[in-house]
Protein backbone atom coordinates (compact mmCIF):
# COMPACT_ATOMS: atom_id res chain seq x y z
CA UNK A 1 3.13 -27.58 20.84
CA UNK A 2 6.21 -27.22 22.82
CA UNK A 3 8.36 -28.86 20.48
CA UNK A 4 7.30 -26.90 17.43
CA UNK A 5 7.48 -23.67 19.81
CA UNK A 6 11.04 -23.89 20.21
CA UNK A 7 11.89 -25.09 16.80
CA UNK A 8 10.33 -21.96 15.30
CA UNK A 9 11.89 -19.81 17.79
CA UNK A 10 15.30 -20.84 17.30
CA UNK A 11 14.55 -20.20 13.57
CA UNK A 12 12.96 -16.58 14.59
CA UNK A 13 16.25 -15.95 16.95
CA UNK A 14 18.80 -16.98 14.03
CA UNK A 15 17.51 -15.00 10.94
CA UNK A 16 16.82 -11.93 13.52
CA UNK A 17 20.32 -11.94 15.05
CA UNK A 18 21.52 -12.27 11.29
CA UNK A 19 19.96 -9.00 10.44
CA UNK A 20 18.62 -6.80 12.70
CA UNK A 21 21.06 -5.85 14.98
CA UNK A 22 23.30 -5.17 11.92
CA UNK A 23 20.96 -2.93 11.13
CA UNK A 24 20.71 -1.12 13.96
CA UNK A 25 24.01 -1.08 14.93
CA UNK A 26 25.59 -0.90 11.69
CA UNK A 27 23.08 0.95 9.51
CA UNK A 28 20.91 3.35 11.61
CA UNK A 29 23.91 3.96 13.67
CA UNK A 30 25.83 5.22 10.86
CA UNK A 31 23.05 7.32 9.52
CA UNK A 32 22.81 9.04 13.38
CA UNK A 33 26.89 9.49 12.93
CA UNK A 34 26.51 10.86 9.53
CA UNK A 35 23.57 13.44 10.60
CA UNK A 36 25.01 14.53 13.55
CA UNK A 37 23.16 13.53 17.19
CA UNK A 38 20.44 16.91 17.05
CA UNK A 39 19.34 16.01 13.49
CA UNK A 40 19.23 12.33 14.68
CA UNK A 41 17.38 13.42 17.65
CA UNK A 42 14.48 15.39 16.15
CA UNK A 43 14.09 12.61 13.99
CA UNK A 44 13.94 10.35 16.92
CA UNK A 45 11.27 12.08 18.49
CA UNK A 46 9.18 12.63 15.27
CA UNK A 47 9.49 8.83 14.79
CA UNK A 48 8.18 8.14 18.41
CA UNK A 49 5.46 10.45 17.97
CA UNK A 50 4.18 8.47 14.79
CA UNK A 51 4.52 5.70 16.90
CA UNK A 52 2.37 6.80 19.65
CA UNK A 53 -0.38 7.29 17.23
CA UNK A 54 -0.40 4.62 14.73
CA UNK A 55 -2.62 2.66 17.02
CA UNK A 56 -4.75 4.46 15.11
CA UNK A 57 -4.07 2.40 11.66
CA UNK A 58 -5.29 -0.60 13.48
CA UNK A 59 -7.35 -0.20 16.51
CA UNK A 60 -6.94 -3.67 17.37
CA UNK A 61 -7.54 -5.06 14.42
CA UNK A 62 -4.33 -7.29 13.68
CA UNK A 63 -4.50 -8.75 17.49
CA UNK A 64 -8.15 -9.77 17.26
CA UNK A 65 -8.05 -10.77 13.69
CA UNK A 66 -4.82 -13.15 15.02
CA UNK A 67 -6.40 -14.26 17.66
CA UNK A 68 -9.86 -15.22 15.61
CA UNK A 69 -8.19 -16.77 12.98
CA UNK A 70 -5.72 -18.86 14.89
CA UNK A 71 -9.06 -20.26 16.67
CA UNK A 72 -11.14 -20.76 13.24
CA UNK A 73 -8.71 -20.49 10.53
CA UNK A 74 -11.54 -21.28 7.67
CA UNK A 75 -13.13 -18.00 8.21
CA UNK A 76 -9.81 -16.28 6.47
CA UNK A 77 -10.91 -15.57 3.07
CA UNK A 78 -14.49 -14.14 3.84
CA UNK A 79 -13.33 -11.79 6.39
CA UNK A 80 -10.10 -10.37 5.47
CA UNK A 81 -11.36 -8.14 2.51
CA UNK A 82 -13.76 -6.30 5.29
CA UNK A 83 -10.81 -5.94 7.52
CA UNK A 84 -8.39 -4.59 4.71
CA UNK A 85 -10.99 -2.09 3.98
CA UNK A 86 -11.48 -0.49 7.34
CA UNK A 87 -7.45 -0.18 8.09
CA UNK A 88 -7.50 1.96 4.77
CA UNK A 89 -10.28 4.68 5.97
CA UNK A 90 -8.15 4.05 9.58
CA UNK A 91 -4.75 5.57 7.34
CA UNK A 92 -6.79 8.32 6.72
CA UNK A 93 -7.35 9.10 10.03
CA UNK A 94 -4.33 8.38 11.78
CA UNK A 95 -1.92 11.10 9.12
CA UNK A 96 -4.87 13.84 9.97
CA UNK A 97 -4.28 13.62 13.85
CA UNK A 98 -0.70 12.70 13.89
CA UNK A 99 0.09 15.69 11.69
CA UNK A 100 -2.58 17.75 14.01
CA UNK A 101 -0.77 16.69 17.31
CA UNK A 102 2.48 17.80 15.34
CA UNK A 103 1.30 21.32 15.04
CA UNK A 104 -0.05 21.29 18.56
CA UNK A 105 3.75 20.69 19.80
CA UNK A 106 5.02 23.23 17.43
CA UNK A 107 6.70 21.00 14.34
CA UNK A 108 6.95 22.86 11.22
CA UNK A 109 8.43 23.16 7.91
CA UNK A 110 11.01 20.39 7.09
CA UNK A 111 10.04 18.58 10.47
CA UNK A 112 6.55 18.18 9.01
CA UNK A 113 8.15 16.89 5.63
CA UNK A 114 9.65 14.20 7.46
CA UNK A 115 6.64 13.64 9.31
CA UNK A 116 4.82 12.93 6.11
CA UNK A 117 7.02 10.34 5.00
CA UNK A 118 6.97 8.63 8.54
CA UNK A 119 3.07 8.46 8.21
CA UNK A 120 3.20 6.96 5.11
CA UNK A 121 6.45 4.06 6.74
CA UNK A 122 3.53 3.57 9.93
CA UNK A 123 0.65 2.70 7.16
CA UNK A 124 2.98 0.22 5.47
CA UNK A 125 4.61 -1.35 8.82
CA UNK A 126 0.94 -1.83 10.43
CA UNK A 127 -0.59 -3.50 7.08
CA UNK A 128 2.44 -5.60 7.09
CA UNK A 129 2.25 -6.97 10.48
CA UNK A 130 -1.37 -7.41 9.84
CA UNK A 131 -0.46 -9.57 6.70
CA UNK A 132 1.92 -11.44 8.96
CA UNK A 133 -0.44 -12.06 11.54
CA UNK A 134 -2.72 -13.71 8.89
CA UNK A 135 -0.19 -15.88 8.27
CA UNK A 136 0.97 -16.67 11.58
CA UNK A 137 -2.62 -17.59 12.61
CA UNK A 138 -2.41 -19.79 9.58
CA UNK A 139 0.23 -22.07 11.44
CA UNK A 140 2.85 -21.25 8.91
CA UNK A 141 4.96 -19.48 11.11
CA UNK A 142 8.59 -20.18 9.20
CA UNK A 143 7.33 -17.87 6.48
CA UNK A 144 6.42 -14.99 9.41
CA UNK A 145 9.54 -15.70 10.17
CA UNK A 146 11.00 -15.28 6.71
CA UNK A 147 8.47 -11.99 6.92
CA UNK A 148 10.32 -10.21 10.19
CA UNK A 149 13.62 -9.75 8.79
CA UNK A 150 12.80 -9.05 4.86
CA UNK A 151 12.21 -5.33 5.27
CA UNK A 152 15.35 -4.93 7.40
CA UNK A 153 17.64 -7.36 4.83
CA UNK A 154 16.53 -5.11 2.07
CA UNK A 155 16.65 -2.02 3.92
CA UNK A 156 20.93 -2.69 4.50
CA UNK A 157 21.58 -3.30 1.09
CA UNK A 158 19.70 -0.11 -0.08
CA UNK A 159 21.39 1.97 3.09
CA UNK A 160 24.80 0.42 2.71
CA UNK A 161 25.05 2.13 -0.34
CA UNK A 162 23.58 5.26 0.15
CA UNK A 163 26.17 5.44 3.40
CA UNK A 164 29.30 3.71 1.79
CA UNK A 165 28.96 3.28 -1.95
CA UNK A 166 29.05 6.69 -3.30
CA UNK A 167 32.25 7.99 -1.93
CA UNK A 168 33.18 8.88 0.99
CA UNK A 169 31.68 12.45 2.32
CA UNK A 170 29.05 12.16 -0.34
CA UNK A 171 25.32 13.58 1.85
CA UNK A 172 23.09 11.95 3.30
CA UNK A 173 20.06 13.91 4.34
CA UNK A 174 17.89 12.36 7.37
CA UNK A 175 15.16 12.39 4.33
CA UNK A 176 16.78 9.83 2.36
CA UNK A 177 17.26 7.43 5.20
CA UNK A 178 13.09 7.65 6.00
CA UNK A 179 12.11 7.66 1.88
CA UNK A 180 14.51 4.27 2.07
CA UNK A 181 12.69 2.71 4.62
CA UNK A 182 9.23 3.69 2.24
CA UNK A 183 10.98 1.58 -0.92
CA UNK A 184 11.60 -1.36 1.54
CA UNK A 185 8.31 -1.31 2.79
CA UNK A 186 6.13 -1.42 -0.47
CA UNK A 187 8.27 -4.53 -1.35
CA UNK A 188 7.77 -6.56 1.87
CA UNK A 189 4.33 -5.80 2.19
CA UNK A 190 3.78 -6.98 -1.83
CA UNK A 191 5.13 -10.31 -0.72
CA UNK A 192 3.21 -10.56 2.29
CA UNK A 193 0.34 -10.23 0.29
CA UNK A 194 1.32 -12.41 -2.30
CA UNK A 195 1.43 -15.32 0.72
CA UNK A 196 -2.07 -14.31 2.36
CA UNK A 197 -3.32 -14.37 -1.61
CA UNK A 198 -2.57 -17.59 -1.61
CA UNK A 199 -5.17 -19.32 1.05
CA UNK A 200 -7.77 -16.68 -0.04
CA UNK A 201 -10.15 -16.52 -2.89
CA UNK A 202 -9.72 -12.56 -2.68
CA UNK A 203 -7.68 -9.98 -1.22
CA UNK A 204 -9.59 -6.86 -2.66
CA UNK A 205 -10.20 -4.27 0.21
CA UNK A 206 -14.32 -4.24 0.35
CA UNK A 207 -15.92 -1.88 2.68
CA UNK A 208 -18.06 -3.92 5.31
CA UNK A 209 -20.86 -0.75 5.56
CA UNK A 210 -22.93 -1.68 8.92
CA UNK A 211 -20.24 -4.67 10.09
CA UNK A 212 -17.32 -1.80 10.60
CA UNK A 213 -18.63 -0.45 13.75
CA UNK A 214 -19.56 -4.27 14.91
CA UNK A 215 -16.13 -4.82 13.99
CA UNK A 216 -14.17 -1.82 15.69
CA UNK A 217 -16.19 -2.63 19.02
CA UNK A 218 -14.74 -5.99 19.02
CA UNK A 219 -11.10 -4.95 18.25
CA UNK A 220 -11.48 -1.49 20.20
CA UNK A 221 -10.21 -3.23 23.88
CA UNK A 222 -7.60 -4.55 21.75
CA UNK A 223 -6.74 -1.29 20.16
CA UNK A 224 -6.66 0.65 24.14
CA UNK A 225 -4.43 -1.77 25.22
CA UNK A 226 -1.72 -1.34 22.47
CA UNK A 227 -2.31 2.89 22.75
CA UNK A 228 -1.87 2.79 26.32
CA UNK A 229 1.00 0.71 26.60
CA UNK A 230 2.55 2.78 23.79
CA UNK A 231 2.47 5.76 25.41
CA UNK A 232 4.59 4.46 28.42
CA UNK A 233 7.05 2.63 26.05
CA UNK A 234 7.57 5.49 23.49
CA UNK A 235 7.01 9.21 25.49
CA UNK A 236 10.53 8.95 26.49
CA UNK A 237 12.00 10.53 23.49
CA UNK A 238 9.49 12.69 22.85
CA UNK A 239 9.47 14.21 26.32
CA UNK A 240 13.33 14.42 26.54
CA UNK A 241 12.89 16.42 23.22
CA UNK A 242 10.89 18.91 24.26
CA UNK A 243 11.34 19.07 28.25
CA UNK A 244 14.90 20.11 28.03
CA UNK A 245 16.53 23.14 26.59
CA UNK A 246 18.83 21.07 24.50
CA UNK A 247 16.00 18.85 24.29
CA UNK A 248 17.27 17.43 20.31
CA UNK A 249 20.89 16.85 21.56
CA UNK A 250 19.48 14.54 24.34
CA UNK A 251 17.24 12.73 22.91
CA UNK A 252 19.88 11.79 20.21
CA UNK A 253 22.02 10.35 23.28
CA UNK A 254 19.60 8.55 24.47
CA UNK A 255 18.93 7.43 20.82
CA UNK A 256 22.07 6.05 21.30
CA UNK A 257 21.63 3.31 23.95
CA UNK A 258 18.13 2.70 22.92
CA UNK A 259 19.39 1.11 19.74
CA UNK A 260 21.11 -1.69 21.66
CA UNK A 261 17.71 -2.12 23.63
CA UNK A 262 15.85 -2.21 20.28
CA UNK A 263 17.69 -4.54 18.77
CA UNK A 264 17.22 -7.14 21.46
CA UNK A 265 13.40 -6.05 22.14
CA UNK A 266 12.55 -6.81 18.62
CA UNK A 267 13.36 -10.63 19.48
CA UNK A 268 10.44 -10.42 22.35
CA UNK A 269 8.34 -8.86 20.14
CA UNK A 270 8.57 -11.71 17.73
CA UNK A 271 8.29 -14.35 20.74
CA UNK A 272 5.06 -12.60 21.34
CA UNK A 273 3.98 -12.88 17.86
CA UNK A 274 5.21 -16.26 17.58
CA UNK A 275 3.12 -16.98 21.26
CA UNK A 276 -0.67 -15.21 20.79
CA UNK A 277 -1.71 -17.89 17.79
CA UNK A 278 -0.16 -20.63 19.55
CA UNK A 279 -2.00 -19.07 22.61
CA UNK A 280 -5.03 -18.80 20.82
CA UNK A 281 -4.73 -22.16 18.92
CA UNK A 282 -4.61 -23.76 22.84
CA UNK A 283 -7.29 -22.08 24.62
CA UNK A 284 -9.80 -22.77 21.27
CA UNK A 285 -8.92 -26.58 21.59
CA UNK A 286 -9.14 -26.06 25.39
CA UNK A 287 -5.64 -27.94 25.88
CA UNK A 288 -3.97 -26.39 28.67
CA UNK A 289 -1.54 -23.60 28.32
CA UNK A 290 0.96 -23.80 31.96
CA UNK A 291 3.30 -26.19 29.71
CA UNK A 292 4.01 -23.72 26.68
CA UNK A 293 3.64 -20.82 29.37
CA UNK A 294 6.59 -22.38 31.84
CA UNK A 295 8.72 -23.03 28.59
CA UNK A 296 8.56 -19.94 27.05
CA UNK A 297 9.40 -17.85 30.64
CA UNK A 298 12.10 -20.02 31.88
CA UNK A 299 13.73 -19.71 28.46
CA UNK A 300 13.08 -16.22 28.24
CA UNK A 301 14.36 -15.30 31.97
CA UNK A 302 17.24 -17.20 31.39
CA UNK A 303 18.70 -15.06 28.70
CA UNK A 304 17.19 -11.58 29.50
CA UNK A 305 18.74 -11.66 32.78
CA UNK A 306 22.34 -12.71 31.36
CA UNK A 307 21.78 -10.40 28.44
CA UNK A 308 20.88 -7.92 31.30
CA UNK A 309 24.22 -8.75 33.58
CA UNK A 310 26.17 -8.14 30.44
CA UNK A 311 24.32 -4.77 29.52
CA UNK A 312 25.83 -3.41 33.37
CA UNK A 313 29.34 -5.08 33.00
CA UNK A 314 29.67 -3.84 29.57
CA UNK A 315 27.80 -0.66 28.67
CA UNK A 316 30.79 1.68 28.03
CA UNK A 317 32.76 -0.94 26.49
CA UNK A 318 29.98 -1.31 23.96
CA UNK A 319 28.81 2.46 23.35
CA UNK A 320 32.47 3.08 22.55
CA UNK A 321 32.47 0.11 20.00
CA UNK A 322 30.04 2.14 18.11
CA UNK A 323 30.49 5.76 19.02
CA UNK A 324 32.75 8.31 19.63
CA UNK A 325 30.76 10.81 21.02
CA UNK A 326 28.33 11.22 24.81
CA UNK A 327 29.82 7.44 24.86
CA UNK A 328 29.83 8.03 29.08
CA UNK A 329 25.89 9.29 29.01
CA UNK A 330 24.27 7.10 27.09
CA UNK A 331 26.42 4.04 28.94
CA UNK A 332 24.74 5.03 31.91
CA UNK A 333 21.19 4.80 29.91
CA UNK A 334 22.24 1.13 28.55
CA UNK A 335 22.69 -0.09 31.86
CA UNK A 336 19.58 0.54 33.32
CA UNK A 337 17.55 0.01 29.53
CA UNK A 338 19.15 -3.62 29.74
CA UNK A 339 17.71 -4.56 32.96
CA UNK A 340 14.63 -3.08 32.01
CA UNK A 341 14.73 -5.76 29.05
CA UNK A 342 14.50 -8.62 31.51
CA UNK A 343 10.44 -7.17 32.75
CA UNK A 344 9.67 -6.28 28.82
CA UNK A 345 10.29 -9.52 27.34
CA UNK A 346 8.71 -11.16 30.65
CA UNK A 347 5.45 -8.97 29.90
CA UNK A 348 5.49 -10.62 26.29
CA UNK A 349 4.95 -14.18 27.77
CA UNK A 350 2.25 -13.15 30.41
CA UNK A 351 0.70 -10.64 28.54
CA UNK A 352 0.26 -12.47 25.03
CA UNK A 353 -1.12 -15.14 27.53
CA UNK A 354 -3.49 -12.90 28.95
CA UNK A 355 -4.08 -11.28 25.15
CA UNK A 356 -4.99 -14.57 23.91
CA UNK A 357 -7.58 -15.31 26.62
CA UNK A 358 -9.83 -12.29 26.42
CA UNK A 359 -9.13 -10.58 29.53
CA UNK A 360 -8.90 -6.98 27.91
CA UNK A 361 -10.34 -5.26 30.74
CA UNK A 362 -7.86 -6.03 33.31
CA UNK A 363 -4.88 -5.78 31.29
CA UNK A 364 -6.12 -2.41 30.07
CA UNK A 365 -6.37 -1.47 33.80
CA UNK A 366 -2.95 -2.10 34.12
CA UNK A 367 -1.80 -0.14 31.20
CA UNK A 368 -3.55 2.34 32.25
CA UNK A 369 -1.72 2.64 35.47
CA UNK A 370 1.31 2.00 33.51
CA UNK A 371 1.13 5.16 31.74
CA UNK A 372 0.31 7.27 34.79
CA UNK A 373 3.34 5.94 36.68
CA UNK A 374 5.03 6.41 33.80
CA UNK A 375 4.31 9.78 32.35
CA UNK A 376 4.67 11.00 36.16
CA UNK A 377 8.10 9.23 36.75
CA UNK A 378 9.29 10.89 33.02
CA UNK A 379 8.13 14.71 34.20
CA UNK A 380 10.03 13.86 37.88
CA UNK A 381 12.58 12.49 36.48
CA UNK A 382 13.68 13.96 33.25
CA UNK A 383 14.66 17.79 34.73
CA UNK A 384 16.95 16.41 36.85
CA UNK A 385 18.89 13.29 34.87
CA UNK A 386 17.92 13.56 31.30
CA UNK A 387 18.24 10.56 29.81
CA UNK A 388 18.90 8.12 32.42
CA UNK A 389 16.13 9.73 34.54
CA UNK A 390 14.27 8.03 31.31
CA UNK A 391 15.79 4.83 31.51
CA UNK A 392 14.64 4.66 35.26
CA UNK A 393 11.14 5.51 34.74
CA UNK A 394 10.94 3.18 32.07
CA UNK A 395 12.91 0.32 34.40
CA UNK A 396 9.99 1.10 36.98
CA UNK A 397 7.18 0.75 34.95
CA UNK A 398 8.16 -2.06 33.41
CA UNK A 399 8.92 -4.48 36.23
CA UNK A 400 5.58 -3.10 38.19
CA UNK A 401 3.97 -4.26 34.57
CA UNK A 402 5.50 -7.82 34.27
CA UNK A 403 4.72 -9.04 38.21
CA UNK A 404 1.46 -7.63 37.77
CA UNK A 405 0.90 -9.29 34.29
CA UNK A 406 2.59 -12.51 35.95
CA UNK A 407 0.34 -13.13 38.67
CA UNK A 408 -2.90 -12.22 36.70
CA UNK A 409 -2.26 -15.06 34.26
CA UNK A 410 -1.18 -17.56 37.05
CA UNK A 411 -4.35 -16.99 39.05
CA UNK A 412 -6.41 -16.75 35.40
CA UNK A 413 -4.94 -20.16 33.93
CA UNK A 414 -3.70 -21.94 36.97
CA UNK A 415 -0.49 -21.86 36.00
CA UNK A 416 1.81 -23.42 38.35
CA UNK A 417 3.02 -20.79 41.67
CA UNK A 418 5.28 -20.88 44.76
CA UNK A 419 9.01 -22.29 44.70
CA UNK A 420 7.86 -24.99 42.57
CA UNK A 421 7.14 -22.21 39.91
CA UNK A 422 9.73 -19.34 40.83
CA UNK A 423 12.35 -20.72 42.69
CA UNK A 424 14.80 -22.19 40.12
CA UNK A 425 14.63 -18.75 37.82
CA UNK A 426 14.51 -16.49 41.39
CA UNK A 427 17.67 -18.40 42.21
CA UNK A 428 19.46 -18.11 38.90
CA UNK A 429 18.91 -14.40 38.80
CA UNK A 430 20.51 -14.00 42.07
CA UNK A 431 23.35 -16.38 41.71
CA UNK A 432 24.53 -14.74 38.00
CA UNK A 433 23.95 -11.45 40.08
CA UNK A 434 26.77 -12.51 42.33
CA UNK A 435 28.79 -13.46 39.59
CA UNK A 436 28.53 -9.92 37.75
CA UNK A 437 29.17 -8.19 41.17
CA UNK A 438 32.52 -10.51 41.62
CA UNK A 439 33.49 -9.31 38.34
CA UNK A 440 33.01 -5.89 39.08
CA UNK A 441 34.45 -6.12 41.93
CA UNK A 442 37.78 -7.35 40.80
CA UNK A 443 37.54 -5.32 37.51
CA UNK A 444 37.63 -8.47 35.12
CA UNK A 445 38.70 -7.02 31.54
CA UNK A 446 35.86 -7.30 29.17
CA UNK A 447 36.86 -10.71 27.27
CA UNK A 448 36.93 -12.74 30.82
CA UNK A 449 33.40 -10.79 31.57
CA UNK A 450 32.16 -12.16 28.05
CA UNK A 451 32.97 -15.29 28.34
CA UNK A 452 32.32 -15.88 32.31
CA UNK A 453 29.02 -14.41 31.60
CA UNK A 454 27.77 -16.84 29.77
CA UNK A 455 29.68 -19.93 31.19
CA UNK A 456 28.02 -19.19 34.92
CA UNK A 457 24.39 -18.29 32.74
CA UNK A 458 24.38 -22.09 31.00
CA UNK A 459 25.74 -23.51 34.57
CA UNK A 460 23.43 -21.69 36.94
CA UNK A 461 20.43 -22.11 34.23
CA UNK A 462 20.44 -26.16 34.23
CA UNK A 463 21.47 -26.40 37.97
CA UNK A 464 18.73 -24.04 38.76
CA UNK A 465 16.09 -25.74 36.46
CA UNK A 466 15.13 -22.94 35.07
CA UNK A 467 16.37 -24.83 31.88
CA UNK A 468 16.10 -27.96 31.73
CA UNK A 469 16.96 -31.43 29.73
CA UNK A 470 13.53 -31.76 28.11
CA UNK A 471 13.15 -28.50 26.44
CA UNK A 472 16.33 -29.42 24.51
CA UNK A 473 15.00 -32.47 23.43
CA UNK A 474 12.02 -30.70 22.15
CA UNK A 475 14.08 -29.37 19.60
CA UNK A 476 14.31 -32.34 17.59
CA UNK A 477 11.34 -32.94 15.23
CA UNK A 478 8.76 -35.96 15.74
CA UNK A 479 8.37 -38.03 12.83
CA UNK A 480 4.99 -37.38 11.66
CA UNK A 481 5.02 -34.19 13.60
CA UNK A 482 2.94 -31.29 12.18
CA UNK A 483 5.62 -29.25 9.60
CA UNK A 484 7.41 -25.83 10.80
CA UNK A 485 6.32 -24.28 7.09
């Protein structure tokens, strides 16, 4: 399971890095240039709200139903209609109280327009990870992969020429960019279908009748967990929007440094979705897990924490590659949002373990808390440093979430503790810390930080053991090894 683990991430990692952060950087970047920072801001914070309420177009539903099938995959075609045709009464729900928690906070007129279309991107985006968590659970985790990047790939060409093919000064209305992202949508979620169609007899949305509340019990601890967590990953814009007097034009800076986040974060988010069904497929065939678990967090420590080094070396070197504008303010936030990276993707490993096993009620706890700490920190914080008080109370919250997430599934699945455990990635941590303090120290120019980075990274990683021989080897195929398709 190793082996094929790494195989399909390195796939996962090389078509993301191909598009994504080209998007993000290239495309939505130039859309928030073209707009202006306020008008990228307000629809920054309209997007985050949609986002804290589109657990409501699942309620669980694509982590259980991953999970379930993963562990019995011949239960697929009978129970996917039922699913598909609760998640459309759930779209229902969710655009009634996301647009009546936009009145509540005082959105109107054209903000409500673009509100409308952001519903409509949240009910395409959740049935389209739910498609690709059908066929992730299916073991054919190359077309997932194939899956995570089409919306994006399509979404450039469409945006490239909206920004850069009709002329230069020709308008570009925040509207167009969101009804864009619509068009991409419908098409990536038609060939997701197309694939699930394929190992089912049917794909017609049936209601279940009696079986939906059966079924929403059984996702609902699934569901809390992804609200509550949510809310501490996403009030940040919202709160900078409307806590400060020029609430828009900060929350557009910020906007600014959490694109370089985003773009990385996405990658954990696909190691987690790459993780649960392997999880899942594990703990059904009651194999043990502590081999897949190590892998995954020594590989991911190792290059979150360089990734992290370079973030606070770096950040106004890289804002300024991209912007021209609050370049000094929203370096400040990258800094401390790249560090914070290192806990987020570490929370992915742990808590897709713990996701995978059943233990809802204790990571729910902990979300919980999560979103207290977090919605206090914000409302301390905010008033006094905007944006970067937001990047702190994130930073907080998120390393309080991964230690607690990281002993709970080393005490839950024995998974291996002490030096023997922690040392080696403890230790490479706080050697490449010593090498990104030496280079501050002597002010090293940016191309002898980018390349001494990673140089000390690779040497500290395989001295350290927190990579090691073996998991290279694992790359390479076994003849008569279960395919990556």
């Amino acid at each position: 399971m190793q082996g094929r683990f790494l195989r399909n991430l390195a796939l996962v990692v090389v078509l993301n890095l191909l598009v994504k952060p080209f998007y993000i950087l290239g495309i939505d970047a130039a859309v928030q240039e073209r707009v202006g920072a306020a008008a990228y801001g307000t629809y920054a914070a309209l997007l985050s709200l949609s986002f804290l309420l589109n657990i409501l177009l699942d309620l669980g539903l694509t982590n259980h139903t991953t999970r379930r099938l993963a562990r019995d995959p011949g239960v697929m075609a009978t129970e996917l209609p039922a699913l598909l045709g609760v998640r459309a009464a759930l779209v229902v729900l969710y655009a009634v109280v996301t647009l009546v928690a936009a009145l509540v906070l005082g959105y109107a007129g054209t903000q409500l327009h673009v509100l409308g279309w952001l519903i409509v991107n949240q009910a395409l985006a959740a049935l389209l990870l739910f498609l690709r968590g059908a066929v992730a659970a299916g073991q054919r985790y190359a077309q997932d992969s194939l899956l995570s990047v089409l919306d994006r790939a399509l979404l450039i060409a469409l945006m490239g020429w909206l920004l850069w093919g009709r002329g230069p000064g020709a308008p570009l209305p925040i509207l167009w960019f969101v009804q864009a992202q619509t068009a991409v949508y419908v098409v990536a979620v038609g060939v997701a279908w197309a694939l699930v169609r394929q190992r089912t007899r049917s794909l017609r949305p049936r209601w279940p009748g009696r079986e939906a509340g059966a079924l929403l019990r059984r996702s609902f601890p699934y569901a809390l967990l992804v609200l509550l967590m949510t809310f501490y990953y996403r009030t940040d814009t919202v709160m900078l929007e409307r806590l400060l007097p020029d609430g828009p034009l900060q929350a557009g800076i910020y906007a600014q440094a959490f694109r370089f986040f985003e773009a990385f974060n996405m990658l954990g988010y696909l190691l987690a979705g790459l993780l649960l069904p392997m999880f899942s497929r594990l703990l059904g065939t009651g194999d043990p897990v502590a081999p897949l678990a190590g892998l995954a967090f020594r590989l991911v420590w190792a290059g979150t924490v360089a990734l992290a080094m370079l973030a606070v070396l770096l950040a106004p070197e890289v804002m300024a590659l991209r912007y021209t504008a609050h370049v000094g303010e929203s370096a400040a936030v990258l800094a401390v949002l790249g560090v914070s990276f290192v806990a987020v993707c570490t929370t992915y490993v742990f808590g897709t373990l713990l996701t995978a096993g059943g233990d809802l009620r204790t990571l729910n706890r902990l979300a919980a808390a999560g979103m207290v700490v977090n919605l206090a920190l914000n409302l301390w914080l905010i008033p006094r440093h905007q944006g970067l008080g937001a990047a702190w109370a994130s930073l907080l919250t998120q390393a309080a979430m991964a230690i607690a997430q990281a002993v709970l599934a080393a005490r839950r699945f024995g998974l291996p503790r002490g030096a023997s455990a922690w040392g080696g990635p403890l230790l490479y941590a706080a050697g490449l810390a010593a090498v990104a303090l030496g280079l501050g120290a002597v002010d090293a120019a940016p191309p002898t930080v980018l390349l001494a980075v990673p140089i000390a990274a690779l040497l500290l990683a395989f001295a350290t053991r927190t990579v090691r021989a073996a998991d290279l080897r694992a790359l390479k195929p076994v003849a008569g090894s279960e395919p990556v398709l």
